[in-house]
Protein backbone atom coordinates (compact mmCIF):
# COMPACT_ATOMS: atom_id res chain seq x y z
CA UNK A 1 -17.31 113.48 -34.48
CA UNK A 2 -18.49 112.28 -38.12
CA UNK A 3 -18.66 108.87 -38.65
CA UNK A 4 -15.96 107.50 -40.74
CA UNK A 5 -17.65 106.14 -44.34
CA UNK A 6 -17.96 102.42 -44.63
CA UNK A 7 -14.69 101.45 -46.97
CA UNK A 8 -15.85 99.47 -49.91
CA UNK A 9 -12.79 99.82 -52.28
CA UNK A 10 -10.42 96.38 -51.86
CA UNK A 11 -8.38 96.06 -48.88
CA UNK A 12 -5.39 97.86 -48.27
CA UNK A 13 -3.95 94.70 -47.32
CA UNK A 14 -4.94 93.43 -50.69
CA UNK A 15 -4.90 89.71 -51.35
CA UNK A 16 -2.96 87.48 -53.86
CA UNK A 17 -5.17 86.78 -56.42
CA UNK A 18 -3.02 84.45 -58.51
CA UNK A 19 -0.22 82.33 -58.66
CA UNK A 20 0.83 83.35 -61.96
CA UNK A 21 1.07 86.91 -60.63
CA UNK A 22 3.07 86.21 -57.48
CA UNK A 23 5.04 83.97 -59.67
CA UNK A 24 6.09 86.95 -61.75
CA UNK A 25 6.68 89.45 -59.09
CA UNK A 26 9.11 86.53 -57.45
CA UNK A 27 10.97 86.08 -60.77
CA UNK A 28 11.42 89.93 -61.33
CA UNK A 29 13.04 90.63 -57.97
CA UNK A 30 14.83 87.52 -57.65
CA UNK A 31 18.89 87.65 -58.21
CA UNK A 32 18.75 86.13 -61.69
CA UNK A 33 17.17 89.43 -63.17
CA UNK A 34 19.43 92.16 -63.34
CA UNK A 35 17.81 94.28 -65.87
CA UNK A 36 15.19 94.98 -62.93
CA UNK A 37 17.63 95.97 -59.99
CA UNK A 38 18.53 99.74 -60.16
CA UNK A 39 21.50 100.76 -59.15
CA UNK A 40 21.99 103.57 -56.26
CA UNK A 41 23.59 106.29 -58.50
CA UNK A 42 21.08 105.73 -61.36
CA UNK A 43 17.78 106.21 -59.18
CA UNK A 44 18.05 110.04 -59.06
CA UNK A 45 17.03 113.11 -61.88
CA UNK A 46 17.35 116.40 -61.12
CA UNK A 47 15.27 118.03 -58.19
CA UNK A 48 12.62 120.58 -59.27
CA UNK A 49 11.52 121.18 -56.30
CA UNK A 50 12.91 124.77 -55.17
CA UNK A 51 11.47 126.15 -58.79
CA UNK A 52 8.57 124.40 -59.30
CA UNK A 53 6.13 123.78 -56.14
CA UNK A 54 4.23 120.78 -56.61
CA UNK A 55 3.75 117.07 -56.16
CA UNK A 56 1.70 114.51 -57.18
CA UNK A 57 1.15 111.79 -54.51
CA UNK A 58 -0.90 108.64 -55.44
CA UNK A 59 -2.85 107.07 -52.17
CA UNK A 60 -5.39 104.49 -51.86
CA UNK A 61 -9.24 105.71 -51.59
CA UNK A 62 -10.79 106.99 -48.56
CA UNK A 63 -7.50 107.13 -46.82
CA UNK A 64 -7.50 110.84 -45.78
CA UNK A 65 -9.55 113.54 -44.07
CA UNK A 66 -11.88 114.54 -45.92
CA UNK A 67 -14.39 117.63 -45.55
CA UNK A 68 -17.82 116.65 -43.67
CA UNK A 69 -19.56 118.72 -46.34
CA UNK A 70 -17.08 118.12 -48.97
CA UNK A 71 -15.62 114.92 -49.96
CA UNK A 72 -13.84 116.50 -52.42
CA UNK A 73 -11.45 118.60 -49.99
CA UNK A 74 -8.97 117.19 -47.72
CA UNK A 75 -8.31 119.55 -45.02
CA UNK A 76 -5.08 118.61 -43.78
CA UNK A 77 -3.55 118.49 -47.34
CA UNK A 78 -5.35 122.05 -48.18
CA UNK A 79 -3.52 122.98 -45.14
CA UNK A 80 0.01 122.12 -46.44
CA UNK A 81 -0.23 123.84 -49.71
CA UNK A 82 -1.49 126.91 -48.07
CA UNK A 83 1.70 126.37 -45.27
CA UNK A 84 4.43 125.58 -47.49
CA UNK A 85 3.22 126.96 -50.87
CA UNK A 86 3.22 123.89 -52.30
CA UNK A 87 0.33 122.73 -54.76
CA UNK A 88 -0.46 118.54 -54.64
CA UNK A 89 -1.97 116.43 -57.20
CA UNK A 90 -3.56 113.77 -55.19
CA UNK A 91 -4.94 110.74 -56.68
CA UNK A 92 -6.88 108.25 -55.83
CA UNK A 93 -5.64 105.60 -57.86
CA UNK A 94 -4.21 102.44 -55.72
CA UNK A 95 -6.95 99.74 -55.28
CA UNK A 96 -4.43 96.71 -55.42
CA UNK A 97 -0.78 96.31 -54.51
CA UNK A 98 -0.23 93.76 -57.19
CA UNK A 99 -2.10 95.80 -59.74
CA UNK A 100 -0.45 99.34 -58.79
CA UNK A 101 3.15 97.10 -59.06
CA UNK A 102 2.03 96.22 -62.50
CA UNK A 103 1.27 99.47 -63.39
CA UNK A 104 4.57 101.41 -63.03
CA UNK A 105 7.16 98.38 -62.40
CA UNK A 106 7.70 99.04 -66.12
CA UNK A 107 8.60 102.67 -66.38
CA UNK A 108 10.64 101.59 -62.91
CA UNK A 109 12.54 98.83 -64.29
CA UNK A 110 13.39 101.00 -67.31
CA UNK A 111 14.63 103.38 -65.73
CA UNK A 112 12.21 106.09 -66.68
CA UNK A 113 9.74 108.29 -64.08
CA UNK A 114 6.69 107.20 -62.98
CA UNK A 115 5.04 110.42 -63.36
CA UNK A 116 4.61 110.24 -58.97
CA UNK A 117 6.50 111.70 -56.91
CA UNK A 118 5.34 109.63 -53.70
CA UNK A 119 3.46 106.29 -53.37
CA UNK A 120 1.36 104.89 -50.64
CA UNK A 121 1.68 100.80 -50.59
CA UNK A 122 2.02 97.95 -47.77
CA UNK A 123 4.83 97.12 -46.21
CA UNK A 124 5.31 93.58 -47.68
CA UNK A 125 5.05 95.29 -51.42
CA UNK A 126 7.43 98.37 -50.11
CA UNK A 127 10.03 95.52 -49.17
CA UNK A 128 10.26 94.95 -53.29
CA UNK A 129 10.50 97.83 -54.17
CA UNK A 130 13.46 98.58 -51.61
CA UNK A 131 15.10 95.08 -52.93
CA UNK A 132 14.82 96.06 -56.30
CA UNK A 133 16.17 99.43 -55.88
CA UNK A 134 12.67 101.18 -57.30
CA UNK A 135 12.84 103.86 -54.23
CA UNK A 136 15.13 106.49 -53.54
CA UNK A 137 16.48 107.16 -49.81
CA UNK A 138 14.74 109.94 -48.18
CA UNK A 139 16.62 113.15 -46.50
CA UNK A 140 16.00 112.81 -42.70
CA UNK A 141 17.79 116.58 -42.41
CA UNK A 142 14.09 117.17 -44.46
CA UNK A 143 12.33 115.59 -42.12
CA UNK A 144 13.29 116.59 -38.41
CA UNK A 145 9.28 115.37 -37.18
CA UNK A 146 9.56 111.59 -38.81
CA UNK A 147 13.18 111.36 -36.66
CA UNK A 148 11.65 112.76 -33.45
CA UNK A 149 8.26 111.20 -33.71
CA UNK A 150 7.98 108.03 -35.56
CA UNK A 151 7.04 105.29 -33.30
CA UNK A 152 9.80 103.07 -32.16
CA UNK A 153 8.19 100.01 -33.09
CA UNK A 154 7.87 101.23 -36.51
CA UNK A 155 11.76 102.47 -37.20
CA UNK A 156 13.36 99.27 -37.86
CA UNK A 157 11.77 96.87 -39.76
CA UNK A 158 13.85 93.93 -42.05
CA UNK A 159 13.34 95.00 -45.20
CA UNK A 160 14.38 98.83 -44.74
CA UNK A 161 16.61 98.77 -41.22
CA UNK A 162 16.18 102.69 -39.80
CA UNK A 163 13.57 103.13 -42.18
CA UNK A 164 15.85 104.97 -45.06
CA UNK A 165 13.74 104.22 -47.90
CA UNK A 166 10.26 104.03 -46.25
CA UNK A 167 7.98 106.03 -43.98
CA UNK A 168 4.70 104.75 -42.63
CA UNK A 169 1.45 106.78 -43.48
CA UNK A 170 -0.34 104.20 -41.46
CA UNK A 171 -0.33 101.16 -39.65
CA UNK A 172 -3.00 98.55 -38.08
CA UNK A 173 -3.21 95.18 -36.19
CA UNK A 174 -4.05 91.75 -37.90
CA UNK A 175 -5.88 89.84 -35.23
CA UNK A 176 -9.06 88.23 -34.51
CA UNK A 177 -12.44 89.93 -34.23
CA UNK A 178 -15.39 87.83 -32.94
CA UNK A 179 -18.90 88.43 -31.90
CA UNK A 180 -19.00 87.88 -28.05
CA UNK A 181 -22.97 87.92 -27.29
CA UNK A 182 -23.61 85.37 -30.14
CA UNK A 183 -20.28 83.38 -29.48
CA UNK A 184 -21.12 83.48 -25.34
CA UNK A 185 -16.99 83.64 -24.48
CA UNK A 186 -13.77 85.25 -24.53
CA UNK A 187 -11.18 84.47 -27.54
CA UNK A 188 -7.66 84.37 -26.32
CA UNK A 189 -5.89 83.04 -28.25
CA UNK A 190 -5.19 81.71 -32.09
CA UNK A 191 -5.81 78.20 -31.14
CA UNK A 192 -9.15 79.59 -30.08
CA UNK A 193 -10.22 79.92 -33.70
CA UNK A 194 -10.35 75.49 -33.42
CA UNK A 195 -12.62 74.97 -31.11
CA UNK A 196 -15.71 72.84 -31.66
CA UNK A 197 -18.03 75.55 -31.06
CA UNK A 198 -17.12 77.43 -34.03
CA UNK A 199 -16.60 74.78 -36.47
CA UNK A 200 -17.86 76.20 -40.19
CA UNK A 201 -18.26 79.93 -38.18
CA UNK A 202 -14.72 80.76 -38.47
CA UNK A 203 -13.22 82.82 -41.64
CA UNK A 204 -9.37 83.36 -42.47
CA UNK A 205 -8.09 86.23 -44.84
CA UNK A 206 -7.20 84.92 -48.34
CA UNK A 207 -4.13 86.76 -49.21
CA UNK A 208 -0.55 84.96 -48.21
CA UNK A 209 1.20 88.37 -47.21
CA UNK A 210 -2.09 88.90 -44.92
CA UNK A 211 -2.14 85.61 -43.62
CA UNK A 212 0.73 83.99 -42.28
CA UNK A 213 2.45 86.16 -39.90
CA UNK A 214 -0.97 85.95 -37.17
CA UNK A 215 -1.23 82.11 -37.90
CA UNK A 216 2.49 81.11 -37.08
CA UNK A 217 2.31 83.62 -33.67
CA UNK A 218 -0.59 81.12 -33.02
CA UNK A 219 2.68 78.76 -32.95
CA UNK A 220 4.22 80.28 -30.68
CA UNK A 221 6.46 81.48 -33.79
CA UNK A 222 8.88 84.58 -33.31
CA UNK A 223 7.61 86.09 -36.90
CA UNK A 224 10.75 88.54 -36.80
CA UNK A 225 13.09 85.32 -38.15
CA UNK A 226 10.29 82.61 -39.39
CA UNK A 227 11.67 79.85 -41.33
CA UNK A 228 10.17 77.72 -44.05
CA UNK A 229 9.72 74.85 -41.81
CA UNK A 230 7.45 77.24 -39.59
CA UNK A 231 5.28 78.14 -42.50
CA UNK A 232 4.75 74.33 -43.56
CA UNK A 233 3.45 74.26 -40.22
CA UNK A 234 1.03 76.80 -40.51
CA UNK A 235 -0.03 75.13 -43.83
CA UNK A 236 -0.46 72.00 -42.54
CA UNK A 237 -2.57 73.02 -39.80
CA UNK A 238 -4.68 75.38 -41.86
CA UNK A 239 -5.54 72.14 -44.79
CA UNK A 240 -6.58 70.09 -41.64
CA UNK A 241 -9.02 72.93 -40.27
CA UNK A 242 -10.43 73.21 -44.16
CA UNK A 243 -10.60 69.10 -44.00
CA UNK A 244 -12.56 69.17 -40.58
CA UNK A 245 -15.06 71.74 -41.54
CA UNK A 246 -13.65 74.42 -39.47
CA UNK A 247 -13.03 77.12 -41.84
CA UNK A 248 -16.73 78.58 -43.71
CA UNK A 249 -14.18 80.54 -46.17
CA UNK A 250 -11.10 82.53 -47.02
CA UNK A 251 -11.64 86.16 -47.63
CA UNK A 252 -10.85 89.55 -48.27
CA UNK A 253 -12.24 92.47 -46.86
CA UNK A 254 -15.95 90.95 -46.92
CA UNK A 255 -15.33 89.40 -44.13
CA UNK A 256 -17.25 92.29 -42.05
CA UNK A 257 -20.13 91.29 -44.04
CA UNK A 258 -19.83 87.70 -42.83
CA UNK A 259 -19.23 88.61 -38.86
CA UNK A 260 -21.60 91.54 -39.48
CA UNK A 261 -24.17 88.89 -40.54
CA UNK A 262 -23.72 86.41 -37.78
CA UNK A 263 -23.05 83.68 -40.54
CA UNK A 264 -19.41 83.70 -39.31
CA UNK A 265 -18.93 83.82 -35.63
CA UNK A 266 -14.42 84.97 -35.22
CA UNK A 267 -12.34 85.46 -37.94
CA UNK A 268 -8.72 86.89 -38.49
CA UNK A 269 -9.44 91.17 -39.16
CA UNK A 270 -7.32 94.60 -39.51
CA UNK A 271 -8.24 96.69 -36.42
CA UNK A 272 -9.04 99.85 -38.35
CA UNK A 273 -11.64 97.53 -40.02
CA UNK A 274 -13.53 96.74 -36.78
CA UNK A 275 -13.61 100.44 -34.98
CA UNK A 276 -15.86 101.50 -37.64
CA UNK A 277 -17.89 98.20 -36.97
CA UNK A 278 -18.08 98.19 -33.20
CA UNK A 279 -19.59 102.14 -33.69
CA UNK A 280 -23.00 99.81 -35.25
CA UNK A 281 -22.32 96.70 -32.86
CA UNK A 282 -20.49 96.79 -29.74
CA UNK A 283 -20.93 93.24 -29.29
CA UNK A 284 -17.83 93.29 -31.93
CA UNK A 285 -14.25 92.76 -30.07
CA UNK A 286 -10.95 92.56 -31.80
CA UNK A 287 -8.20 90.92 -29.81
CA UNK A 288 -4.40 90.65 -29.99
CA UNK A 289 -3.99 87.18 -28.68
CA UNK A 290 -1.73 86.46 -26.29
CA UNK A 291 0.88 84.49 -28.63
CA UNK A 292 1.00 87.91 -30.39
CA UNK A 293 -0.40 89.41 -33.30
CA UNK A 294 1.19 91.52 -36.80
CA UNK A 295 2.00 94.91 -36.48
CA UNK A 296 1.87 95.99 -40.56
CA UNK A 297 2.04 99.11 -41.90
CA UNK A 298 0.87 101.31 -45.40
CA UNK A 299 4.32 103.28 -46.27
CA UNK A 300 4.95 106.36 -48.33
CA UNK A 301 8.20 106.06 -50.93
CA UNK A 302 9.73 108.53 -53.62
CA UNK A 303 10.03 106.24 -56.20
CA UNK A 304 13.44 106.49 -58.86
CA UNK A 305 13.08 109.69 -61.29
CA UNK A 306 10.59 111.82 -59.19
CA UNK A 307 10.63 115.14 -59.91
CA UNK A 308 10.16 116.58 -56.87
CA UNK A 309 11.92 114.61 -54.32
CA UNK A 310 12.51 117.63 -51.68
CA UNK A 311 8.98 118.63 -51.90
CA UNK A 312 7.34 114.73 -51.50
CA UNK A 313 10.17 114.59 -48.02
CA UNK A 314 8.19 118.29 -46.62
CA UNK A 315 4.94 116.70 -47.36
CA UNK A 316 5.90 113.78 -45.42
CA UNK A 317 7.23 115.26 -42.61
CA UNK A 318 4.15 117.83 -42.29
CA UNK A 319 1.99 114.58 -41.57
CA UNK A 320 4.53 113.60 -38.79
CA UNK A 321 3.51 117.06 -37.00
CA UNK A 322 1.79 115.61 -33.77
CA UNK A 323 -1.40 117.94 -34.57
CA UNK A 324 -1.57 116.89 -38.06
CA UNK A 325 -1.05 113.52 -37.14
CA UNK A 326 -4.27 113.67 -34.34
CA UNK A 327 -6.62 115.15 -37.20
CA UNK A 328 -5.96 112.52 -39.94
CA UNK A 329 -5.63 109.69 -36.95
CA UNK A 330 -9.48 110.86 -36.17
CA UNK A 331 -11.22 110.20 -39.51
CA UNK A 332 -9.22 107.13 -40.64
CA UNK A 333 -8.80 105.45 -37.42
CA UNK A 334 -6.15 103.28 -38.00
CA UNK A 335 -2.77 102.92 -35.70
CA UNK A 336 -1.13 106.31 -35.78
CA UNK A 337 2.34 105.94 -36.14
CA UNK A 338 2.73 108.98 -34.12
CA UNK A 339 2.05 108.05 -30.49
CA UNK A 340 2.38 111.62 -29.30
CA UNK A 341 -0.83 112.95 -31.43
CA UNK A 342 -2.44 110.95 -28.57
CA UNK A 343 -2.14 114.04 -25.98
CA UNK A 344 -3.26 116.19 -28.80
CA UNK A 345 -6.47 114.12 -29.18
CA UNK A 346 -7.02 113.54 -25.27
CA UNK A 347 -7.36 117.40 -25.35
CA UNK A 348 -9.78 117.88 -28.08
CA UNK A 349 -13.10 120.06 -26.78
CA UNK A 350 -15.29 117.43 -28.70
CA UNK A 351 -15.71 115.02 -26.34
CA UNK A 352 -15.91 111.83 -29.10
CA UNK A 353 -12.93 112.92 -30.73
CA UNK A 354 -11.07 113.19 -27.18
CA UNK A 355 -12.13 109.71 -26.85
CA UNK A 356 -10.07 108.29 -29.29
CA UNK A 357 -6.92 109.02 -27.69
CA UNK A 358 -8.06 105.96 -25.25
CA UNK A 359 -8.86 103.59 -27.98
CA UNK A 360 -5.84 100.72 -28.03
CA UNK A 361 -6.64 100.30 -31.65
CA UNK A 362 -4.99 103.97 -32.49
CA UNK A 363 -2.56 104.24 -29.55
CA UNK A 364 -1.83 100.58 -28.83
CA UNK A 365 -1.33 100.43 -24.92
CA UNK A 366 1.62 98.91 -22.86
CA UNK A 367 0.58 95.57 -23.01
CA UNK A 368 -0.76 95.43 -26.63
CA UNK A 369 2.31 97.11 -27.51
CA UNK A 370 4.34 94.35 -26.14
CA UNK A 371 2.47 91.70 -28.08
CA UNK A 372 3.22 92.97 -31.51
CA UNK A 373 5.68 92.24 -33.73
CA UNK A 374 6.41 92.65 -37.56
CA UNK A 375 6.73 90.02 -39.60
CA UNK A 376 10.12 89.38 -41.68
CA UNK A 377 8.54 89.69 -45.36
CA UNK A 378 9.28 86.56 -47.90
CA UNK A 379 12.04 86.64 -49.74
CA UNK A 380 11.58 86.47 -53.59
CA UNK A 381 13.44 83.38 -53.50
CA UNK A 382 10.84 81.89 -51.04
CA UNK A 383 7.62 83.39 -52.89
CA UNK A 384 6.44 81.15 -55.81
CA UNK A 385 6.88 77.69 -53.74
CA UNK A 386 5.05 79.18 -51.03
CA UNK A 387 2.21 80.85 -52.70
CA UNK A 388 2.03 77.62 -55.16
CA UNK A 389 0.93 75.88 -51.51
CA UNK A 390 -1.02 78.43 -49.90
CA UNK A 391 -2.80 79.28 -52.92
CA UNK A 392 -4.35 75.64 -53.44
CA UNK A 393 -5.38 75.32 -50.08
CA UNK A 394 -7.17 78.63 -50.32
CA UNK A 395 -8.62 77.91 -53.50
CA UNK A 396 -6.79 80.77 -55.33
């Protein structure tokens, strides 16, 4: 099987850059702002979908099949439009949560379309959007493969309870990958990440939304119902691993490059992230410590005014298709959020691709399963105090 390319566009997890840009995404979909909340019977236009057969769908890069010989053609989306007659403008255009907000809260908040009919964003941005009332509930009767195959650990999260208003594309761990030849010993745990041995060798991600939930499981913190004093805690433990020396450096998604390097030695990563770096160095691990790790998850929305609502909910559902599930599941090798592509995989001729269906870091087993959780989001209300604190510790 072909090598999945090395992803150097920013994280899908992206990090919070700025305080004055949390700030204003807190103030918009606080309470105090009604001009921003749409209301239920004002979020829909007229479907065009049974006359005119198109979408357009706006994704991040590099996060779908893609043709060995041509990048430019997508195999399992060529395959829809032939199935289903339906012709999708795909684009490329999400590099940033924060900046992709900024770039069509306005038209949202309005009240005007987007020009998209369906958006691909993280779960802690999706949980705005729902708040705000930005995203239109989806047609399950449209979508008979998300109801019978969306994993269950998947279907309920806080922010959109039975998953009305979201559905994920993909998903992946946050956890801790380390270098076990050079390190010379297991990592357990969170509280690992203190020890003496790897004081300045030890690298934590940047962004708040990225950040927290893994830290506070380190607690021994049930991240389904956190509370503020349980992220104080986190804070205060994190500003006396900068004072010590423990921590080299927050990060974003360069943190490969660091653990790739050898200059940091364990550091808090996204599963997909280190697959692709254990196929150059197996000496890589990723763990889910045994406090827990953060189950997190990219999700496709219909956002207020699309078009083509009908059409976006078939396109959807076609990637919920256990087959078409296993293919895409194979080139971006992230969690699949449809465990039963894993018997599809397991009987793939090519022996590598086959091989995948065994991987924990696609289909989570049993016990990983039972160690991850996902995190209740923060509130609006709770988001400008709390980035104001972790941003100065990180240096944001």
């Amino acid at each position: 099987m072909p090598q999945t390319p090395s992803r150097t566009s920013p994280s899908r997890r992206s990090v919070l850059r700025a305080l004055g840009g949390t700030a204003a995404l807190g103030a918009l979909a606080g309470c105090g702002v009604p001009a921003a909340y749409v209301r239920p019977g004002d979020r829909a236009v007229t479907d065009a979908s049974a006359a005119d057969h198109r979408l357009t769908w706006a994704n991040w890069p590099l996060y779908i099949d893609t043709d060995d010989k041509n990048p430019n053609r997508r195999p399992t989306l060529e395959a829809f439009g032939k199935r289903a007659g339906i012709r999708v403008e795909y684009v490329e255009e999400i590099n940033d949560n924060d900046e992709f907000f900024g770039k069509i809260s306005p038209a949202l908040m309005n009240h005007q379309p987007t020009g998209r009919d369906l958006i691909v964003i993280s779960d802690w941005m999706c949980a705005r959007f729902v708040r705000l009332g930005w995203v239109q509930e989806m047609d399950r009767a449209h979508q008979p493969n998300v109801a019978k195959h969306l994993d269950p650990l998947l279907r309920s999260p806080a922010f959109d309870e039975g998953r009305r208003f979201t559905v994920p594309w993909q998903s992946g761990i946050t956890g801790i990958a380390y270098n076990h030849k050079k390190l010379g010993r297991e990592i357990r745990g969170v509280k690992d990440l203190w020890a003496s041995d790897l004081k300045g060798r030890v690298t934590l991600l940047s962004g708040l939304d990225e950040s927290f939930a893994l830290l506070m499981q380190g607690n021994g913190v049930d991240i389904t119902r956190w509370t503020a004093d349980d992220f104080h805690d986190v804070c205060d433990e994190v500003q006396r691993q900068v004072g010590r020396g423990q921590i080299r450096r927050f990060t974003g998604n360069d943190y490969t490059k660091d653990l790739v390097s050898g200059d940091v030695l364990a550091c808090q990563a996204y599963s997909g992230d280190v697959i692709q770096l254990q196929a150059d160095n197996p000496d890589i691990r990723f763990v889910v410590p045994e406090e827990g790790a953060e189950l997190w998850s990219d999700s496709l929305m219909i956002p207020n005014r699309a078009r083509h609502k009908a059409n976006a909910e078939r396109l959807i559902d076609y990637y919920y298709r256990p087959e078409v599930a296993a293919e895409l599941a194979a080139w971006v090798n992230y969690v699949c959020p449809v465990p039963a592509a894993k018997e599809v995989l397991a009987a793939d001729p090519d022996k590598d691709t086959a091989a995948l269906a065994d991987n924990p870091l696609i289909f989570p087993d049993e016990t990983m399963r039972s160690r991850l959780a996902i995190a209740r989001d923060i509130t609006s209300a709770e988001r400008v105090d709390f980035a104001r604190r972790w941003n100065k510790i990180v240096g944001l």
